[in-house]
Protein backbone atom coordinates (compact mmCIF):
# COMPACT_ATOMS: atom_id res chain seq x y z
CA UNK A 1 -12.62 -31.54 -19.03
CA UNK A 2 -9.98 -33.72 -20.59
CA UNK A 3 -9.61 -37.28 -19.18
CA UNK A 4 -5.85 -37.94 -18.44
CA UNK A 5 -6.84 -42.08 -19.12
CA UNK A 6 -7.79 -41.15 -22.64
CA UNK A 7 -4.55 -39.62 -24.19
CA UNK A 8 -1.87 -41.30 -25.44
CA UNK A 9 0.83 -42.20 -22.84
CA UNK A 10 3.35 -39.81 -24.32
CA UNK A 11 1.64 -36.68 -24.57
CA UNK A 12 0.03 -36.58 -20.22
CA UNK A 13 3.45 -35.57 -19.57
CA UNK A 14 3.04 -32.48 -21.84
CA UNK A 15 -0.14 -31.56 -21.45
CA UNK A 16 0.84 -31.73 -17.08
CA UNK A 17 3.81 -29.30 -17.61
CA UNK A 18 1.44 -27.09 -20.16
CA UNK A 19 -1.57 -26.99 -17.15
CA UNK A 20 1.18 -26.59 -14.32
CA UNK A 21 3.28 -23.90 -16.53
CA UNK A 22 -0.64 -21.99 -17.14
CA UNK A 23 -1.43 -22.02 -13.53
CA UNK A 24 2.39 -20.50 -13.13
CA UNK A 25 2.11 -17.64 -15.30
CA UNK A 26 -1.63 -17.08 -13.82
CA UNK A 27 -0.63 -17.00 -10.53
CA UNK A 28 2.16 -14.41 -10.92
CA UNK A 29 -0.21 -12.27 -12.90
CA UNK A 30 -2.58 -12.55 -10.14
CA UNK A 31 0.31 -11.64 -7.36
CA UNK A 32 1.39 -8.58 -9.33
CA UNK A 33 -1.88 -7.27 -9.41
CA UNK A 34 -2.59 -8.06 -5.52
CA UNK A 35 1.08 -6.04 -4.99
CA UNK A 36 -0.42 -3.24 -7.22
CA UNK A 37 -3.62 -2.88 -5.92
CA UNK A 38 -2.02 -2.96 -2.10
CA UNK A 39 0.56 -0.26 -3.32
CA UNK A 40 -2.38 2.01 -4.33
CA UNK A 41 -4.16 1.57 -1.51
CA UNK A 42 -1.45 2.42 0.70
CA UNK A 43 -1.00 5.62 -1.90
CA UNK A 44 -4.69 6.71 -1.71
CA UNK A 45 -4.69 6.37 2.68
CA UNK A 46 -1.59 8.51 2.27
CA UNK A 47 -3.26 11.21 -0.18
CA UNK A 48 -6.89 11.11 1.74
CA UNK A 49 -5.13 11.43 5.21
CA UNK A 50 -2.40 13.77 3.99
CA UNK A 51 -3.48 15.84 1.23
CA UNK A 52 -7.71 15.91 1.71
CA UNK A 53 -8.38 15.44 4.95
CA UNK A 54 -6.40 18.41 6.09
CA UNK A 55 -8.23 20.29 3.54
CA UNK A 56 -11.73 19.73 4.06
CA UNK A 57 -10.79 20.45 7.58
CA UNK A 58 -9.79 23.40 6.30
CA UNK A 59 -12.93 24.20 4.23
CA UNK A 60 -14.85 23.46 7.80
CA UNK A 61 -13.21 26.03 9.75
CA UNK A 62 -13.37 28.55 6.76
CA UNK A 63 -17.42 28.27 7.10
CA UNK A 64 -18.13 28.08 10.30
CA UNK A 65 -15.74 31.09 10.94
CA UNK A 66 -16.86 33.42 7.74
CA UNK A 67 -20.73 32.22 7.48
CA UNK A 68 -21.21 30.43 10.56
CA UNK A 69 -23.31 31.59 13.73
CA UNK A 70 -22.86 35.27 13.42
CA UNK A 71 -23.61 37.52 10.21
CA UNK A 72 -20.75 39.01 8.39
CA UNK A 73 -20.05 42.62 9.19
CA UNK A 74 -19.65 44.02 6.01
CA UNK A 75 -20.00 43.12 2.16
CA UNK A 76 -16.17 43.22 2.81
CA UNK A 77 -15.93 40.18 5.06
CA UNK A 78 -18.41 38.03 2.56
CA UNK A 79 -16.53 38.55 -0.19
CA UNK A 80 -12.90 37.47 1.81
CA UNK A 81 -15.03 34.35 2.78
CA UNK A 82 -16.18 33.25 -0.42
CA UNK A 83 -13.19 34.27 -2.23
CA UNK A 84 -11.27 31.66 0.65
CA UNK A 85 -13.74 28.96 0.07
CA UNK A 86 -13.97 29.23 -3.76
CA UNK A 87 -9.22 29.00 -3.63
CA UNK A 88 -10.18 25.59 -1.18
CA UNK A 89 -13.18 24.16 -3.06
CA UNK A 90 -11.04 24.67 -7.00
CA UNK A 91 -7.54 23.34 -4.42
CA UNK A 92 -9.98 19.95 -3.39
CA UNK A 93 -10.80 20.00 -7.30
CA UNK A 94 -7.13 19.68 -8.45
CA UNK A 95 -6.25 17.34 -5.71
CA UNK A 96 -9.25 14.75 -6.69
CA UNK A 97 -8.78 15.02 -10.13
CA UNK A 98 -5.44 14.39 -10.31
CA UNK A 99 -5.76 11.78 -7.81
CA UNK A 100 -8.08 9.92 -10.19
CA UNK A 101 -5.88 10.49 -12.94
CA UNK A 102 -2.97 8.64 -11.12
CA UNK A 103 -4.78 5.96 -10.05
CA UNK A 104 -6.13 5.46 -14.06
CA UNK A 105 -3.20 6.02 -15.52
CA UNK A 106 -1.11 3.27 -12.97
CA UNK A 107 -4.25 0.36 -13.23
CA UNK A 108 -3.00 -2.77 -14.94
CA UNK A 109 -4.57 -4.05 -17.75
């Protein structure tokens, strides 16, 4: 810690704007990555309410209705059913993927 009483008259008034200017600059950093980070929250609600939700909904349905309480009636009927689930699952795949992808690709250094 530098004491202010030991340097020379004519340099406090430097080294105050310095420490003042540094605290600036820090504090907008700090801001712009508060305003990011908010932004991308506000993106991934959107995406997980929008985009995933929907689909896992989706998946839901799909099993209880193709493999749920009753049996398939024919080899037919499985095969529709897992060919449904296996489009949603590789769809929820995509979707997470790229989400994380975004949200690497936009984080500030």
């Amino acid at each position: 810690m530098l004491c202010l009483g030991c340097v020379p008259v004519e340099l406090r008034s430097t080294i105050h704007n310095h420490c003042h200017a540094a605290g600036a600059e820090e504090l907008i950093s700090l801001r712009g990555k508060l305003a990011f980070a908010t932004k991308e929250r506000a993106a991934l609600k959107t995406i997980l309410e929008g985009k995933m939700l929907p689909l896992t909904e989706e998946l839901s349905r799909t099993l209880s209705a193709d493999f749920g309480s009753r049996a398939p009636s024919s080899s037919e009927e499985v095969a529709a059913g897992a060919e449904r689930l296996g489009r949603q699952l590789s769809a929820l795949q995509r979707l997470l993927s790229a989400t994380v992808a975004a949200m690497a690709r936009g984080a500030p250094q």
